[in-house]
Each structure stands twice: as C-alpha cells, then as structure tokens.
PDB file of N, CA and C in Angstrom:
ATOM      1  N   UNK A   1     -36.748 -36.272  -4.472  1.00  0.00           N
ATOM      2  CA  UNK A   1     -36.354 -35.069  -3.765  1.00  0.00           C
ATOM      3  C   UNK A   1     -36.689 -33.888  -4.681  1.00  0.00           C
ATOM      4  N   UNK A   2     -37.096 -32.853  -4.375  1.00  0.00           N
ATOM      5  CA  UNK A   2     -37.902 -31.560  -4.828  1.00  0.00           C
ATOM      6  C   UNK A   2     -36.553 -30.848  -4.989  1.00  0.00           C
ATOM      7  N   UNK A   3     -36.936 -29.801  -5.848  1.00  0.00           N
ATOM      8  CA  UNK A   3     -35.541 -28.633  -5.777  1.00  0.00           C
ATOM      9  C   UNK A   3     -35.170 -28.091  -4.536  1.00  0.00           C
ATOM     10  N   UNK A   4     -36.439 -27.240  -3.697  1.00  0.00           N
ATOM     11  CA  UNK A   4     -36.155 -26.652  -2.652  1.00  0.00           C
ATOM     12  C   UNK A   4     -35.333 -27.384  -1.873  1.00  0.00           C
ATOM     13  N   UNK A   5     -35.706 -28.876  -1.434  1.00  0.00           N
ATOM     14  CA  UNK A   5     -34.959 -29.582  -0.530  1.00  0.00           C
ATOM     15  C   UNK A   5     -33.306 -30.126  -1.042  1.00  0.00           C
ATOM     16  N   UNK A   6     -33.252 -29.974  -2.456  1.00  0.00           N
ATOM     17  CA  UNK A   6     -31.999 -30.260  -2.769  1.00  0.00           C
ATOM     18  C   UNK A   6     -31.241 -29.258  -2.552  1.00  0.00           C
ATOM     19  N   UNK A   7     -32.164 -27.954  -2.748  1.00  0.00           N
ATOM     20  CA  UNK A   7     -30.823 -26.728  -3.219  1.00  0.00           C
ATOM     21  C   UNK A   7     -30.748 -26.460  -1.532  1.00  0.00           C
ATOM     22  N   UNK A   8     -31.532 -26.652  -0.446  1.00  0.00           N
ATOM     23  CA  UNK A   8     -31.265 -26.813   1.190  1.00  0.00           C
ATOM     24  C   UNK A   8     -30.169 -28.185   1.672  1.00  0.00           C
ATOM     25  N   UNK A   9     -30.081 -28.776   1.246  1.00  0.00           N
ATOM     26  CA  UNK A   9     -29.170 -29.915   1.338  1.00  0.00           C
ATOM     27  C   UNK A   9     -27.720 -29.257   0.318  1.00  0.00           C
ATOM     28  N   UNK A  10     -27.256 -28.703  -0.446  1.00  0.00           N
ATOM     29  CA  UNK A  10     -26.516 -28.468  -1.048  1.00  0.00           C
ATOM     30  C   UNK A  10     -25.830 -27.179  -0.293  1.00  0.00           C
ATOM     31  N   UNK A  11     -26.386 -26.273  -0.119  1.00  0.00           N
ATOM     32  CA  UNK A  11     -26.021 -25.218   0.966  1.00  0.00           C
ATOM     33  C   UNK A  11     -25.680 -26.241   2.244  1.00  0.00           C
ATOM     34  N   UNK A  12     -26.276 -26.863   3.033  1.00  0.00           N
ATOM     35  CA  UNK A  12     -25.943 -27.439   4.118  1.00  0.00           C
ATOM     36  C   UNK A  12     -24.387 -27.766   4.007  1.00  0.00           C
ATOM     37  N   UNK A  13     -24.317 -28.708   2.897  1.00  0.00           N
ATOM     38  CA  UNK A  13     -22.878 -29.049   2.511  1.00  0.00           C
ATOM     39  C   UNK A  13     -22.126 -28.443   2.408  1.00  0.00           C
ATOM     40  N   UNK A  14     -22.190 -27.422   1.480  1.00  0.00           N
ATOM     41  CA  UNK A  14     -21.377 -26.227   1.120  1.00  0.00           C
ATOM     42  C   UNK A  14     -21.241 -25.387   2.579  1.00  0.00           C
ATOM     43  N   UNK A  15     -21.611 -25.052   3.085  1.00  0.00           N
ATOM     44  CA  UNK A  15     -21.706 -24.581   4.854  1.00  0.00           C
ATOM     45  C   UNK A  15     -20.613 -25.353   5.631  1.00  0.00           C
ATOM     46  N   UNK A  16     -20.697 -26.604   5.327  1.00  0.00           N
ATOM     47  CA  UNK A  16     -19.651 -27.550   5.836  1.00  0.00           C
ATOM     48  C   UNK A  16     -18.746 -27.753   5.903  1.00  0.00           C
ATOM     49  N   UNK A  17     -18.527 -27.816   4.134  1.00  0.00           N
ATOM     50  CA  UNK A  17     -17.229 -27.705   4.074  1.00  0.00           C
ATOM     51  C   UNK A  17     -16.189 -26.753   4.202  1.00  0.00           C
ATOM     52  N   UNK A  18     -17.093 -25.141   3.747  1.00  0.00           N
ATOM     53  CA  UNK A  18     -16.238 -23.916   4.184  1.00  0.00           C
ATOM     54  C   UNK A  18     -15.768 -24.272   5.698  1.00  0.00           C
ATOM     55  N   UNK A  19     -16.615 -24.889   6.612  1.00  0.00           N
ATOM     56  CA  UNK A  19     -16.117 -24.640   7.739  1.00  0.00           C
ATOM     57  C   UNK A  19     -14.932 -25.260   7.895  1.00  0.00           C
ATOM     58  N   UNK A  20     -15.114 -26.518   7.535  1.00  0.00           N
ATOM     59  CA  UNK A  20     -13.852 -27.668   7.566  1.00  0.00           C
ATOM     60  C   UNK A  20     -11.902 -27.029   6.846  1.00  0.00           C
ATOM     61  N   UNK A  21     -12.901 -26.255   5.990  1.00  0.00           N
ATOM     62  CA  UNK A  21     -11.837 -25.340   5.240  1.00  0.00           C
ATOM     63  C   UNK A  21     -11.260 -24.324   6.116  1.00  0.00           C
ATOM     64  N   UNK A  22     -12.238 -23.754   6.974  1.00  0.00           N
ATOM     65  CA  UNK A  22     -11.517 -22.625   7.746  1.00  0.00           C
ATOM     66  C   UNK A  22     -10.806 -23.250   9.311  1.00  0.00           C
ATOM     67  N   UNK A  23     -10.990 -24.418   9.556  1.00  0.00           N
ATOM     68  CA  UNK A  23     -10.486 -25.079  10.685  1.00  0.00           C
ATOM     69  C   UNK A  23      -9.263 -25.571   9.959  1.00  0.00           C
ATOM     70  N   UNK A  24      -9.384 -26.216   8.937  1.00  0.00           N
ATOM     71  CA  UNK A  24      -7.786 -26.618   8.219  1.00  0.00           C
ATOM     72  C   UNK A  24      -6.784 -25.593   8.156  1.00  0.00           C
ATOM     73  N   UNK A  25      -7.157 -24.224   7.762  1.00  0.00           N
ATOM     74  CA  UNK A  25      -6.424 -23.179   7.861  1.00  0.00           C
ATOM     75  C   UNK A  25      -6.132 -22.962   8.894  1.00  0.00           C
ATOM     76  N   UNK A  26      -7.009 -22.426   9.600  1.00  0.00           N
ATOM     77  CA  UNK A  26      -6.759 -22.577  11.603  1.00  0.00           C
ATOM     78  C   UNK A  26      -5.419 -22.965  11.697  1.00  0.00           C
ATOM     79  N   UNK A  27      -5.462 -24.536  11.931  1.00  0.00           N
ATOM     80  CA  UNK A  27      -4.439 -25.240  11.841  1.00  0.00           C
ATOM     81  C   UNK A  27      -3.230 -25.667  11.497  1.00  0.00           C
ATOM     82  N   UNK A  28      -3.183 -24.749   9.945  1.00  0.00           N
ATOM     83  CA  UNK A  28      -2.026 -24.831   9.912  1.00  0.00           C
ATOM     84  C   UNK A  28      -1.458 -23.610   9.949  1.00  0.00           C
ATOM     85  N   UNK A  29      -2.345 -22.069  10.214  1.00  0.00           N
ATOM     86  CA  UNK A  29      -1.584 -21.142  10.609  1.00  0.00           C
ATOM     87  C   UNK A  29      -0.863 -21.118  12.353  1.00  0.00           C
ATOM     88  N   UNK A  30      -1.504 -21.929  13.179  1.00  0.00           N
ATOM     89  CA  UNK A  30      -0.983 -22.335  14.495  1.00  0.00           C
ATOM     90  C   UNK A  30       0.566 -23.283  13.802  1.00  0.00           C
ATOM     91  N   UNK A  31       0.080 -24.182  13.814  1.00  0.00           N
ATOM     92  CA  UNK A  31       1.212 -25.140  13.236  1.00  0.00           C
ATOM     93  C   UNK A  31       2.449 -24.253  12.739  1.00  0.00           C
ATOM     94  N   UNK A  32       2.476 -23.633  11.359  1.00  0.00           N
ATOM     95  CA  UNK A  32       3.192 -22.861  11.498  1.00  0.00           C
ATOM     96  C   UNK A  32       4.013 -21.699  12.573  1.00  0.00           C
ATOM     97  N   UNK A  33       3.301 -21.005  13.202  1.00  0.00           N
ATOM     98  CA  UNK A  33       3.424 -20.673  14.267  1.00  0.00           C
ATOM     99  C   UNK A  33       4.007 -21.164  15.099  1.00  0.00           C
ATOM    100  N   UNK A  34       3.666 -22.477  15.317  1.00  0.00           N
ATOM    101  CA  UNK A  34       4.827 -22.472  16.417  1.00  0.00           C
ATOM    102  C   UNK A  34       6.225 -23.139  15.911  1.00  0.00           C
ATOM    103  N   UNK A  35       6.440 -23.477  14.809  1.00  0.00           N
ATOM    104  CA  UNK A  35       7.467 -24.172  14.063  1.00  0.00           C
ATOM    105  C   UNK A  35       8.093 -22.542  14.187  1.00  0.00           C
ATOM    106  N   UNK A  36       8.038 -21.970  13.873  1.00  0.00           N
ATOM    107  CA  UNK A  36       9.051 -20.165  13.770  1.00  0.00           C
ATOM    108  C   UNK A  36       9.022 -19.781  15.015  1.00  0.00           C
ATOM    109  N   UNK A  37       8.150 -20.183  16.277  1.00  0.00           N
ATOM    110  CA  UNK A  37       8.594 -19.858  17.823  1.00  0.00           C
ATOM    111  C   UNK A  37       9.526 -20.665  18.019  1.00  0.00           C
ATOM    112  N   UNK A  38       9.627 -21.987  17.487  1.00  0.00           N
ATOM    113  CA  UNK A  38      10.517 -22.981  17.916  1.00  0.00           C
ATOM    114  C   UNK A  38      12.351 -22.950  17.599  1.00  0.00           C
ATOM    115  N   UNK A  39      11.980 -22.530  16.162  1.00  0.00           N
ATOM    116  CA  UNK A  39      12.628 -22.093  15.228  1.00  0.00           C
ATOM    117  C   UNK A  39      13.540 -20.803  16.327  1.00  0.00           C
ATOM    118  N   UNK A  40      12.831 -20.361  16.462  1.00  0.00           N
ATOM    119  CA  UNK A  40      13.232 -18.594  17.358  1.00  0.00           C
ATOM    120  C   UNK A  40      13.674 -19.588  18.299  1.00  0.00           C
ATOM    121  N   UNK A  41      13.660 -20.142  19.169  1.00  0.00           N
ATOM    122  CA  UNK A  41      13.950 -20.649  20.693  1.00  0.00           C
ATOM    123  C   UNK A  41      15.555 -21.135  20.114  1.00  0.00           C
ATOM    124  N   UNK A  42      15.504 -22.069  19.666  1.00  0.00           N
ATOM    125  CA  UNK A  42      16.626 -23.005  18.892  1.00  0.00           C
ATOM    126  C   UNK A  42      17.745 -21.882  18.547  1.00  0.00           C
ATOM    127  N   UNK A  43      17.307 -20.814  17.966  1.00  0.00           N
ATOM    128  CA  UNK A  43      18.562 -19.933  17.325  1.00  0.00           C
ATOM    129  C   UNK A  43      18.735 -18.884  18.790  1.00  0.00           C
ATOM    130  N   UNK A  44      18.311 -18.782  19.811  1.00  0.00           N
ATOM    131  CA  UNK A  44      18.278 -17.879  20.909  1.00  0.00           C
ATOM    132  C   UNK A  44      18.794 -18.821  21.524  1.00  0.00           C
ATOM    133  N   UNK A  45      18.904 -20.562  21.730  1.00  0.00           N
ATOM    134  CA  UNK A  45      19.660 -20.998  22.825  1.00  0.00           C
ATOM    135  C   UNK A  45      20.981 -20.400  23.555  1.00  0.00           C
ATOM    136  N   UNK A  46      21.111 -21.146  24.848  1.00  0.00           N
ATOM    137  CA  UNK A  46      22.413 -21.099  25.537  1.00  0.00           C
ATOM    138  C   UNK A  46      23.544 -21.668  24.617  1.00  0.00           C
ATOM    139  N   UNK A  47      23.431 -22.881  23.835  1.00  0.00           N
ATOM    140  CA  UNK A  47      24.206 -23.585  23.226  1.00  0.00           C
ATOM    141  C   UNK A  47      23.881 -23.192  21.440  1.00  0.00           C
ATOM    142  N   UNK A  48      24.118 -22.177  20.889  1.00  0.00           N
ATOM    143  CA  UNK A  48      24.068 -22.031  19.517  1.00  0.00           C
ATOM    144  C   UNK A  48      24.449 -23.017  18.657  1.00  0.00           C
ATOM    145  N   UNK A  49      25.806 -22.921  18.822  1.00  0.00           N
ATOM    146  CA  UNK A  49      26.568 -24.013  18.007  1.00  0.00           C
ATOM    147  C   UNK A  49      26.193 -25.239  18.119  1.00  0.00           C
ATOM    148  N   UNK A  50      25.426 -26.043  18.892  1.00  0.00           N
ATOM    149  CA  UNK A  50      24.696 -27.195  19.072  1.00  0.00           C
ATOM    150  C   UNK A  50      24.481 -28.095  18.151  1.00  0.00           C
ATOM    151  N   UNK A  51      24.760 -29.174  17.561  1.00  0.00           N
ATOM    152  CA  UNK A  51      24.223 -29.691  16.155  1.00  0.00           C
ATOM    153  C   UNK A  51      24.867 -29.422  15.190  1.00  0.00           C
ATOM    154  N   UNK A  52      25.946 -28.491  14.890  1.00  0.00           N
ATOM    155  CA  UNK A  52      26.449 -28.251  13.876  1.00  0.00           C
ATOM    156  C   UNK A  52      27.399 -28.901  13.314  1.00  0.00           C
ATOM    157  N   UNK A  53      28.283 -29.762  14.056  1.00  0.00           N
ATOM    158  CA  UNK A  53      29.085 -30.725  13.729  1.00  0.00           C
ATOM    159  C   UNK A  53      29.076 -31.830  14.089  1.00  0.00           C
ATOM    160  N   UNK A  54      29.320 -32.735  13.441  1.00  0.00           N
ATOM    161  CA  UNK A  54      28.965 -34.391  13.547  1.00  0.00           C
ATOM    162  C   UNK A  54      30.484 -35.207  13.972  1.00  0.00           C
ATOM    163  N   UNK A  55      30.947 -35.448  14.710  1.00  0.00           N
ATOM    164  CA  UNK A  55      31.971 -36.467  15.127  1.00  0.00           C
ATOM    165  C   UNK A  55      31.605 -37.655  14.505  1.00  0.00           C
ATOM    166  N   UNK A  56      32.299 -38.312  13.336  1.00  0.00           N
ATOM    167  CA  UNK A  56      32.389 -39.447  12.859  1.00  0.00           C
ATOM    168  C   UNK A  56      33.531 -39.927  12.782  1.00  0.00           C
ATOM    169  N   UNK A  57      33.387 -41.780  12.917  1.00  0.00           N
ATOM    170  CA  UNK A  57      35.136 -42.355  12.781  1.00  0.00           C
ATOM    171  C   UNK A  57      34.550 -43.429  11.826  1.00  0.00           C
ATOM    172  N   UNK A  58      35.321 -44.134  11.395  1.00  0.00           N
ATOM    173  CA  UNK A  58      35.202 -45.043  10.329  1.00  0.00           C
ATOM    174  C   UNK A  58      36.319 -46.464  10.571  1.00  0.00           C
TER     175      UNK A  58
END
C-alpha cells in the first residue's frame, strides 16, 4: 500500500469514527433528556407523595 492510499484510508476512518462519536453524543443528549422530562412528569404528578413510604411487617 502507497502513502496516498494509506493516508485516504486513514481519513476514511477517522471520518468514521467522528461520526460514530457524534451519534453517541446524539444519544445520550436525548437519553438524558428525557430522564429530566420524566423526572419533571413524576414530581408534577396527581399523586406526589407516591413511593415515599414503604409499609413493612416482620
């Protein structure tokens, strides 16, 4: 393999992976996102107090 075609194969890659990099981000700025809409829904319920105490017997 010649330089030209390596240093064209090396960019290709590098091209790639930024992308893969900017879809991972993507992803987890959605992800996040909706964990703090959810987050928001949960603390806006009808039932606030919901979950907060545990009934246990022994």
């Amino acid at each position: 393999m010649d330089i030209p075609e390596l240093s064209v194969v090396m960019s290709q890659a590098n091209a790639m992976q930024q992308a893969g990099i900017s879809l991972t981000k993507m992803a987890m700025d959605t992800n996040k996102e909706n964990a703090q809409n959810m987050k928001d829904m949960i603390e806006k319920s009808a039932l606030p107090n919901l979950g907060n105490n545990i009934d246990s017997r022994a």
